[in-house]
N, C-alpha and C. Protein backbone atom coordinates (compact mmCIF):
# COMPACT_ATOMS: atom_id res chain seq x y z
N UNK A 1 17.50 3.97 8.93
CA UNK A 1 16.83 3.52 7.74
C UNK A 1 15.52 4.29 7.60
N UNK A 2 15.03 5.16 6.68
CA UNK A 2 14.45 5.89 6.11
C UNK A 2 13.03 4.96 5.20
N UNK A 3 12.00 5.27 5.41
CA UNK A 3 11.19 4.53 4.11
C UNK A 3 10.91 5.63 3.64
N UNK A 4 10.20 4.78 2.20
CA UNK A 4 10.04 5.95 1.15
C UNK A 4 8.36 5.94 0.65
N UNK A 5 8.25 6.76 0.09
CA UNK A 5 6.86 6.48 -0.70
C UNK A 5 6.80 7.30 -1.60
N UNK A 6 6.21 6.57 -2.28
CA UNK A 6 6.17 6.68 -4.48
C UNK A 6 4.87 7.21 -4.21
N UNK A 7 4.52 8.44 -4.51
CA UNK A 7 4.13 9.31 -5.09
C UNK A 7 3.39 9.20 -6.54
N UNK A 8 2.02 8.96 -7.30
CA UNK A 8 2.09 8.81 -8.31
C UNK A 8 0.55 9.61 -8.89
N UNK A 9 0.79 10.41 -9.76
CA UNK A 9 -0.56 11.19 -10.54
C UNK A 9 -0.67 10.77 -11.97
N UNK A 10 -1.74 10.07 -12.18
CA UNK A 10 -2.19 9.50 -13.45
C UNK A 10 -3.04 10.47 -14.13
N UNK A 11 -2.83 10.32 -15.50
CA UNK A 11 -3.67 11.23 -15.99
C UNK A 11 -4.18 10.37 -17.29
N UNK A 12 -5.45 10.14 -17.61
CA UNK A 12 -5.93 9.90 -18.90
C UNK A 12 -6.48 10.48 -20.05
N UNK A 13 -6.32 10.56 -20.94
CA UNK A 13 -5.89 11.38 -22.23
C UNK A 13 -7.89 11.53 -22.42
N UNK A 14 -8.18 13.02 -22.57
CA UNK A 14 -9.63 13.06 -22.15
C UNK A 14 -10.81 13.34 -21.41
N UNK A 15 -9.78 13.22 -20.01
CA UNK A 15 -10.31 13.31 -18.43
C UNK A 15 -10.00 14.45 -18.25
N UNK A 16 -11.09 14.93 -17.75
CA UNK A 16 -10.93 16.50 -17.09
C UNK A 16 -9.78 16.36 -15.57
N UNK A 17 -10.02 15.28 -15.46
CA UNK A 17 -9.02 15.37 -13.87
C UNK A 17 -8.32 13.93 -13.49
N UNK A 18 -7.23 14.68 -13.14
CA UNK A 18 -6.28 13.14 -12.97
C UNK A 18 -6.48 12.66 -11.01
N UNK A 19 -5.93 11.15 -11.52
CA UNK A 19 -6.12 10.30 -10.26
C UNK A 19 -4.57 10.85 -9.10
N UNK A 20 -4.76 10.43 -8.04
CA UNK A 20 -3.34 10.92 -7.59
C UNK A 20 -3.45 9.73 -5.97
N UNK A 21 -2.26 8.70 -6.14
CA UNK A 21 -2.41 7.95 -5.12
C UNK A 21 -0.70 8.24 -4.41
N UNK A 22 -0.89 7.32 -3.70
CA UNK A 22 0.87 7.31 -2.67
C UNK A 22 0.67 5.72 -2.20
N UNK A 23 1.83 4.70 -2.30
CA UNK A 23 1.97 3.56 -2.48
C UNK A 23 3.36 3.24 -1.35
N UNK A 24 3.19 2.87 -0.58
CA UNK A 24 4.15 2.83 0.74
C UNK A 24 4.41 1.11 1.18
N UNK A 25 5.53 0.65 0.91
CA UNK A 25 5.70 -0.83 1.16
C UNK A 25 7.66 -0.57 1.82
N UNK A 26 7.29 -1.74 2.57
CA UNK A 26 8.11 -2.28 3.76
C UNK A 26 9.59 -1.84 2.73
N UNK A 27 9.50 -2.52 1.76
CA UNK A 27 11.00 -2.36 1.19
C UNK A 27 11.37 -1.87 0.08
N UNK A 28 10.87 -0.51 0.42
CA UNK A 28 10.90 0.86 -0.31
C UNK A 28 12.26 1.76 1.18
N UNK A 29 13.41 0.90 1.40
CA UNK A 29 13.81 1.41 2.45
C UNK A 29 15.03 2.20 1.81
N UNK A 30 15.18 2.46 0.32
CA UNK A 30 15.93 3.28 -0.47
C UNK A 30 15.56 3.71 -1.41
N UNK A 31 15.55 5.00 -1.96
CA UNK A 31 15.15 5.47 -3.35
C UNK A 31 15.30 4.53 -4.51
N UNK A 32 16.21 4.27 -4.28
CA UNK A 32 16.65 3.09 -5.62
C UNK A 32 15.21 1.77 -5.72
N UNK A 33 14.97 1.44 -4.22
CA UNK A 33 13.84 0.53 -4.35
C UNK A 33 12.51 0.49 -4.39
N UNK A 34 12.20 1.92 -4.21
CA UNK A 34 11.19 2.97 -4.79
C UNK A 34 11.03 3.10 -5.82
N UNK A 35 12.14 2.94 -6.62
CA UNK A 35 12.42 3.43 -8.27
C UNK A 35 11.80 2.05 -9.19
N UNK A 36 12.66 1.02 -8.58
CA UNK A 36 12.53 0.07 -8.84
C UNK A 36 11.25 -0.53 -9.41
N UNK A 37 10.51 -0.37 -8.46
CA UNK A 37 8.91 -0.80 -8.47
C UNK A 37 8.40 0.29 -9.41
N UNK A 38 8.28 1.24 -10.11
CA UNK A 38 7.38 2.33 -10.65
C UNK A 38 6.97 1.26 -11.77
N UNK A 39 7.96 0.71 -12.39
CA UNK A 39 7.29 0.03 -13.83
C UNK A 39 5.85 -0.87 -13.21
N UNK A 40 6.53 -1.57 -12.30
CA UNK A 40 5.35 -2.19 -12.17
C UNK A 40 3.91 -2.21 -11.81
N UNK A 41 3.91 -1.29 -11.24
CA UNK A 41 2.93 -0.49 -10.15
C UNK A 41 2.34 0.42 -11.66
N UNK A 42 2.98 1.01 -12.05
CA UNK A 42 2.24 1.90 -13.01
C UNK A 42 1.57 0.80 -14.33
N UNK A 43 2.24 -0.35 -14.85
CA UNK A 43 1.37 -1.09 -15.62
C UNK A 43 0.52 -2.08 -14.76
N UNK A 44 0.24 -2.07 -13.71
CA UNK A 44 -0.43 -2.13 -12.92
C UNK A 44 -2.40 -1.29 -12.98
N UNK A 45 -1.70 -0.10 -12.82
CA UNK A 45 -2.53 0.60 -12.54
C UNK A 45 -3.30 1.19 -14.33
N UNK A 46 -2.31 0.70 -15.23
CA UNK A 46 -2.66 1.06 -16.92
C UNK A 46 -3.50 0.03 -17.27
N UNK A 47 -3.43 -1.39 -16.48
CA UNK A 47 -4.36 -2.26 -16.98
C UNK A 47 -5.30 -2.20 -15.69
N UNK A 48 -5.60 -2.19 -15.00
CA UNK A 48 -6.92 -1.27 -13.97
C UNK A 48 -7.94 -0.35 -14.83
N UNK A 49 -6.62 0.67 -15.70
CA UNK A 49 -7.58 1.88 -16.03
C UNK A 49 -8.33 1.16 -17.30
N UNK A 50 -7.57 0.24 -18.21
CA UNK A 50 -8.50 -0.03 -19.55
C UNK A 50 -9.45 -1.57 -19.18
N UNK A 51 -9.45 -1.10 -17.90
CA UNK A 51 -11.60 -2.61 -17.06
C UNK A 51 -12.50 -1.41 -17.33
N UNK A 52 -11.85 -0.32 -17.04
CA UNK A 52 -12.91 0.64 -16.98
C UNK A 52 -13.76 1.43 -17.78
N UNK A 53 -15.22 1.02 -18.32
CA UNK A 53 -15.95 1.28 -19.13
C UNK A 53 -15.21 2.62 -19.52
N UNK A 54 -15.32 2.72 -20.97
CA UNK A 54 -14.86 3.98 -21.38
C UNK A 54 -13.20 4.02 -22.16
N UNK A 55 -12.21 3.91 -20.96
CA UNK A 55 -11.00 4.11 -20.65
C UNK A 55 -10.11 2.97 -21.42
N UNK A 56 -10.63 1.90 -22.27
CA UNK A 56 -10.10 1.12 -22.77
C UNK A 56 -9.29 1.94 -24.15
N UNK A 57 -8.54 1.47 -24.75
CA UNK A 57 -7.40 1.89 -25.55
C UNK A 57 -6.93 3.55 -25.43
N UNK A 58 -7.61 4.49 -24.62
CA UNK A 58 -7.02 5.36 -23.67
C UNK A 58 -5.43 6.05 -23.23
N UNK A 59 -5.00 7.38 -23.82
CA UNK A 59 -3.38 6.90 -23.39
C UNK A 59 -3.54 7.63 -21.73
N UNK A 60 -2.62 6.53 -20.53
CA UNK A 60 -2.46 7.19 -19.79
C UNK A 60 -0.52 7.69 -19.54
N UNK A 61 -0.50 8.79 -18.77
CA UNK A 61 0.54 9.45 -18.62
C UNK A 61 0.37 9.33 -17.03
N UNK A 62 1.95 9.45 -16.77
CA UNK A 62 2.04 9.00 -15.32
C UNK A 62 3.45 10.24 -14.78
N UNK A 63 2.98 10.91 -13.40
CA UNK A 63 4.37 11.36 -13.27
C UNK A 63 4.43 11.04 -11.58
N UNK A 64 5.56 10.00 -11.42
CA UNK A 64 6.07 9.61 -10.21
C UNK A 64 7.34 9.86 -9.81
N UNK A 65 7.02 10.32 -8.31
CA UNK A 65 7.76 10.32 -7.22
C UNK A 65 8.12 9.76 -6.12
N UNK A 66 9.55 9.30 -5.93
CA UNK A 66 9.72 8.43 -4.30
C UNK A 66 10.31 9.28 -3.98
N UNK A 67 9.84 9.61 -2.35
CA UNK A 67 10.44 10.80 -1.44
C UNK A 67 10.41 9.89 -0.04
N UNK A 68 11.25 10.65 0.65
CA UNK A 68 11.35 9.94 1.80
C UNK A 68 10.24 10.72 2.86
N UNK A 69 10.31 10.97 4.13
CA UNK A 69 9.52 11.10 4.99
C UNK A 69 9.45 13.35 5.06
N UNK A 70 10.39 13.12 5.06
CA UNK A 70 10.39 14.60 4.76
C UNK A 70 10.19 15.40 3.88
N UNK A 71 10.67 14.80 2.99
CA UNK A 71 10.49 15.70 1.73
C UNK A 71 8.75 15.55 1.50
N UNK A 72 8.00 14.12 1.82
CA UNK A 72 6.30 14.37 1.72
C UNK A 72 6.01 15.41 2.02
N UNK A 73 6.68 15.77 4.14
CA UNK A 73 6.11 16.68 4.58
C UNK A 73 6.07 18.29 3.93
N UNK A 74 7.20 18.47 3.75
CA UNK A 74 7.51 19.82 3.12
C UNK A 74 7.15 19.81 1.60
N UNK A 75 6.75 18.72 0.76
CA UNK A 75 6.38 19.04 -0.48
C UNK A 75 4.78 19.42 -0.63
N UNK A 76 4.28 18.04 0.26
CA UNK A 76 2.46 17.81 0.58
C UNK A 76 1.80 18.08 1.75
N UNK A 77 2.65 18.60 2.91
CA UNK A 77 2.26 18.69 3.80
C UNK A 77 1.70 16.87 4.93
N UNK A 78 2.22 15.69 4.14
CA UNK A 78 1.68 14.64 4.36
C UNK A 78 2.60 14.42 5.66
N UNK A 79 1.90 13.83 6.50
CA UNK A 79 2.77 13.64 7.94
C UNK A 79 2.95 11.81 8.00
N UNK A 80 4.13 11.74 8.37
CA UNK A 80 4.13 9.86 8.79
C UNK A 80 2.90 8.81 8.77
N UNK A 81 2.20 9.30 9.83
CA UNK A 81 1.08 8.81 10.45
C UNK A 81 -0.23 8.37 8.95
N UNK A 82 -0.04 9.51 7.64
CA UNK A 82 -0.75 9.41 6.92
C UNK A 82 -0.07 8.35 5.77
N UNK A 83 0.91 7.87 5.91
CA UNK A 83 1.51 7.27 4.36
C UNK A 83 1.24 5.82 4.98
């Protein structure tokens, strides 16, 4: 059994530079359940961005990834120990 981690770079319409996090939970133990969670996690993180002076009615754009342990390494160089 493999875990995964979602991968996710936000960008807000405006911002010279986008946010970029990695989100790693127990039962993310298939792509499919990786997948699963993006809606939520990303309107999650869309109502986070419009608390933030400024950033209110704001469009953000999101591009996510669930990869398993390897593919981090060889895409990001990210090792186990870091997710």
């Amino acid at each position: 059994m493999d875990a995964f981690t979602m991968v996710i770079v936000a960008c807000v319409s405006g911002e010279p530079n986008c946010t970029a996090a990695h989100v790693s939970e127990l039962a993310f133990t298939t792509v499919e359940a990786c997948e699963a969670r993006i809606d939520d996690i990303t309107a999650a993180m869309t109502k986070e961005f419009g608390k933030r002076e400024g950033f209110k009615g704001r469009q953000v754009s999101y591009d996510v990834s669930c990869m398993d342990r390897s593919q981090l390494k060889q895409k990001f160089g990210i090792a186990q120990a870091d997710t």
